[in-house]
C-alpha atoms as a PDB file:
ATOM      1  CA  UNK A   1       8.093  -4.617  -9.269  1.00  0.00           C
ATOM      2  CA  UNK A   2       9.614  -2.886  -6.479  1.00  0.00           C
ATOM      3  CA  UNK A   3       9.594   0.720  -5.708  1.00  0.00           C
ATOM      4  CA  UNK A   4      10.623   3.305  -3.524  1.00  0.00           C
ATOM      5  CA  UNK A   5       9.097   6.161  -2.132  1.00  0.00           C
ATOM      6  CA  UNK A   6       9.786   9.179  -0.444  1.00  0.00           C
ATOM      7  CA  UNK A   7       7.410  10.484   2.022  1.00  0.00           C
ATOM      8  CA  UNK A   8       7.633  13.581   4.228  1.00  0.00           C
ATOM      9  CA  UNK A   9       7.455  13.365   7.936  1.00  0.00           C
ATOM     10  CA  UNK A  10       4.296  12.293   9.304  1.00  0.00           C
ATOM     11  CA  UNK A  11       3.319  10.479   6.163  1.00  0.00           C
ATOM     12  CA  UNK A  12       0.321   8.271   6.518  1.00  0.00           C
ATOM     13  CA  UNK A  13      -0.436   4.916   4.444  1.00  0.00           C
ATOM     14  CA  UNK A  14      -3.273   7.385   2.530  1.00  0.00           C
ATOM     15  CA  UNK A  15       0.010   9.535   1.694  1.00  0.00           C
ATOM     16  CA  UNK A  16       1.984   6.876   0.318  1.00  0.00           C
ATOM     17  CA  UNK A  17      -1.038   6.114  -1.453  1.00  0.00           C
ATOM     18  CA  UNK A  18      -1.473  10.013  -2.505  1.00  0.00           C
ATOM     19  CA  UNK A  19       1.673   9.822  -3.340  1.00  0.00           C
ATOM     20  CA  UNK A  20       2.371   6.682  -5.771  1.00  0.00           C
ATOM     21  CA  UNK A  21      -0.566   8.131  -7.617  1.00  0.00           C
ATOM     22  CA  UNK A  22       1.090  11.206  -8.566  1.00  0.00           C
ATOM     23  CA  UNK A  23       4.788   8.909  -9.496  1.00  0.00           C
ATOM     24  CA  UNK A  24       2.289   7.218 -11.810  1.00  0.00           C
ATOM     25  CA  UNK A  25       2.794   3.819  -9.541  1.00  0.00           C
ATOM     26  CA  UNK A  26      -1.185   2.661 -10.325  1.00  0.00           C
ATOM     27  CA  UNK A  27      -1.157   1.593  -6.439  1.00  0.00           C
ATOM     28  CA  UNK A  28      -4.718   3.471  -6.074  1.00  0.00           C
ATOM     29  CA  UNK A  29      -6.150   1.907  -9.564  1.00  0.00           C
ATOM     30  CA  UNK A  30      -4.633  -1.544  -8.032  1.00  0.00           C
ATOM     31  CA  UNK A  31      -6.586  -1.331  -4.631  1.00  0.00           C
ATOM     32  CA  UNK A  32      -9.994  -0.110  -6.436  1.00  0.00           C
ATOM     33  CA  UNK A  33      -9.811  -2.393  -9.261  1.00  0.00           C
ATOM     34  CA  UNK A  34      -9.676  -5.571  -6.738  1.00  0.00           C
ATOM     35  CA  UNK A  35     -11.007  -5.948  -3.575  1.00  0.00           C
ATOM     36  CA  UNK A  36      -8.934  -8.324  -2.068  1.00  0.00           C
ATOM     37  CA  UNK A  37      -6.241  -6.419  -2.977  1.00  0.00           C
ATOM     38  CA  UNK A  38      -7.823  -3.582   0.195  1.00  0.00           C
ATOM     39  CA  UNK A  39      -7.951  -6.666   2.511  1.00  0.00           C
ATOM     40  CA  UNK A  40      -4.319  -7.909   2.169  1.00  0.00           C
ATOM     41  CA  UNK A  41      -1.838  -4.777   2.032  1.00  0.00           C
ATOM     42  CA  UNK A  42       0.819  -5.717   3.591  1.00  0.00           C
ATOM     43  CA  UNK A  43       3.483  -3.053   6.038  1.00  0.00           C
ATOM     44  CA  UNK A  44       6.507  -4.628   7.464  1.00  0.00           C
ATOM     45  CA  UNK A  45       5.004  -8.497   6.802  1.00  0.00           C
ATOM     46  CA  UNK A  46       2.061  -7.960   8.378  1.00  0.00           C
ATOM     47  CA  UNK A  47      -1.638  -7.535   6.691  1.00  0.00           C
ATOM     48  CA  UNK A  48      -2.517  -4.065   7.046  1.00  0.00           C
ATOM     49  CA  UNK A  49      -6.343  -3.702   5.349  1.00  0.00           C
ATOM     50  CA  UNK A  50      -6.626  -0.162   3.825  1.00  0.00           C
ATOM     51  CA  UNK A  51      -9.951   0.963   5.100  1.00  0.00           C
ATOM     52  CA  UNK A  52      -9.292   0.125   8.434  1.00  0.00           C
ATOM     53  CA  UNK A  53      -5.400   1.474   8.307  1.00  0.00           C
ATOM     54  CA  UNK A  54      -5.350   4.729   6.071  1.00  0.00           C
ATOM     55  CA  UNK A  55      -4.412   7.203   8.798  1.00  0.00           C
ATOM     56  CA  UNK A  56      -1.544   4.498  10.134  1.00  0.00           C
ATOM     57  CA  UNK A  57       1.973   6.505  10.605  1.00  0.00           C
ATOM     58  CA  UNK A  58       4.719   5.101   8.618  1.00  0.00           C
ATOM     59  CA  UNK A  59       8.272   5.141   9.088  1.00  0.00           C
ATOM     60  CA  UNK A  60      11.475   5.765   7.196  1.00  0.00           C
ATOM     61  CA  UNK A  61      12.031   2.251   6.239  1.00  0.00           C
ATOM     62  CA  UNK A  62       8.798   0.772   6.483  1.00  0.00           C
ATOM     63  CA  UNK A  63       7.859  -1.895   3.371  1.00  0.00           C
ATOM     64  CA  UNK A  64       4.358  -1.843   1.940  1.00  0.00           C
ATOM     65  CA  UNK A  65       3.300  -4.617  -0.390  1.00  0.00           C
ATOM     66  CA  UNK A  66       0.348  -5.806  -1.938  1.00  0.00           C
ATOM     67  CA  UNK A  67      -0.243  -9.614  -1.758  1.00  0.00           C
ATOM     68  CA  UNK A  68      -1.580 -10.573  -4.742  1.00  0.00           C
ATOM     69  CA  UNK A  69      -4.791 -13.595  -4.778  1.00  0.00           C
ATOM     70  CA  UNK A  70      -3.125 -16.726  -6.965  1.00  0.00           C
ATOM     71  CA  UNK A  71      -4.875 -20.233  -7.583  1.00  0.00           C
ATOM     72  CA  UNK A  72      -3.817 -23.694  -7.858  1.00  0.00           C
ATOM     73  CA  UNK A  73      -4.930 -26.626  -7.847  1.00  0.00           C
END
């Protein structure tokens, strides 16, 4: 489901996270709930791993996504 978000100036990827909490978008139960989910954010089509990215700037414009694990077979 797609969502946007407003952020104030100087928002980080922890704000947008901060943020989406308090819309009730379940973005922080999402991310602690799986693991892989932390590993393969994704900002502007590019994997962007939580932990290693919280304090990254963000832009008006930017698109974060969460790529989801799927199987096959």
């Amino acid at each position: 489901c797609d969502e946007r978000v407003a952020l104030p100036r100087g928002a980080t990827l922890a704000t947008l996270i901060d943020v989406a909490d308090r819309r009730g978008i379940r973005l922080r139960a999402a991310l602690a709930e799986s693991p892989h989910l932390k590993h393969t954010l994704m900002l502007n089509g590019e994997r962007c791993p939580v932990d290693e990215n919280a304090e990254r700037p963000l832009a008006d414009g930017d698109e974060v996504y969460l790529l989801a694990p799927f199987a096959g077979g």
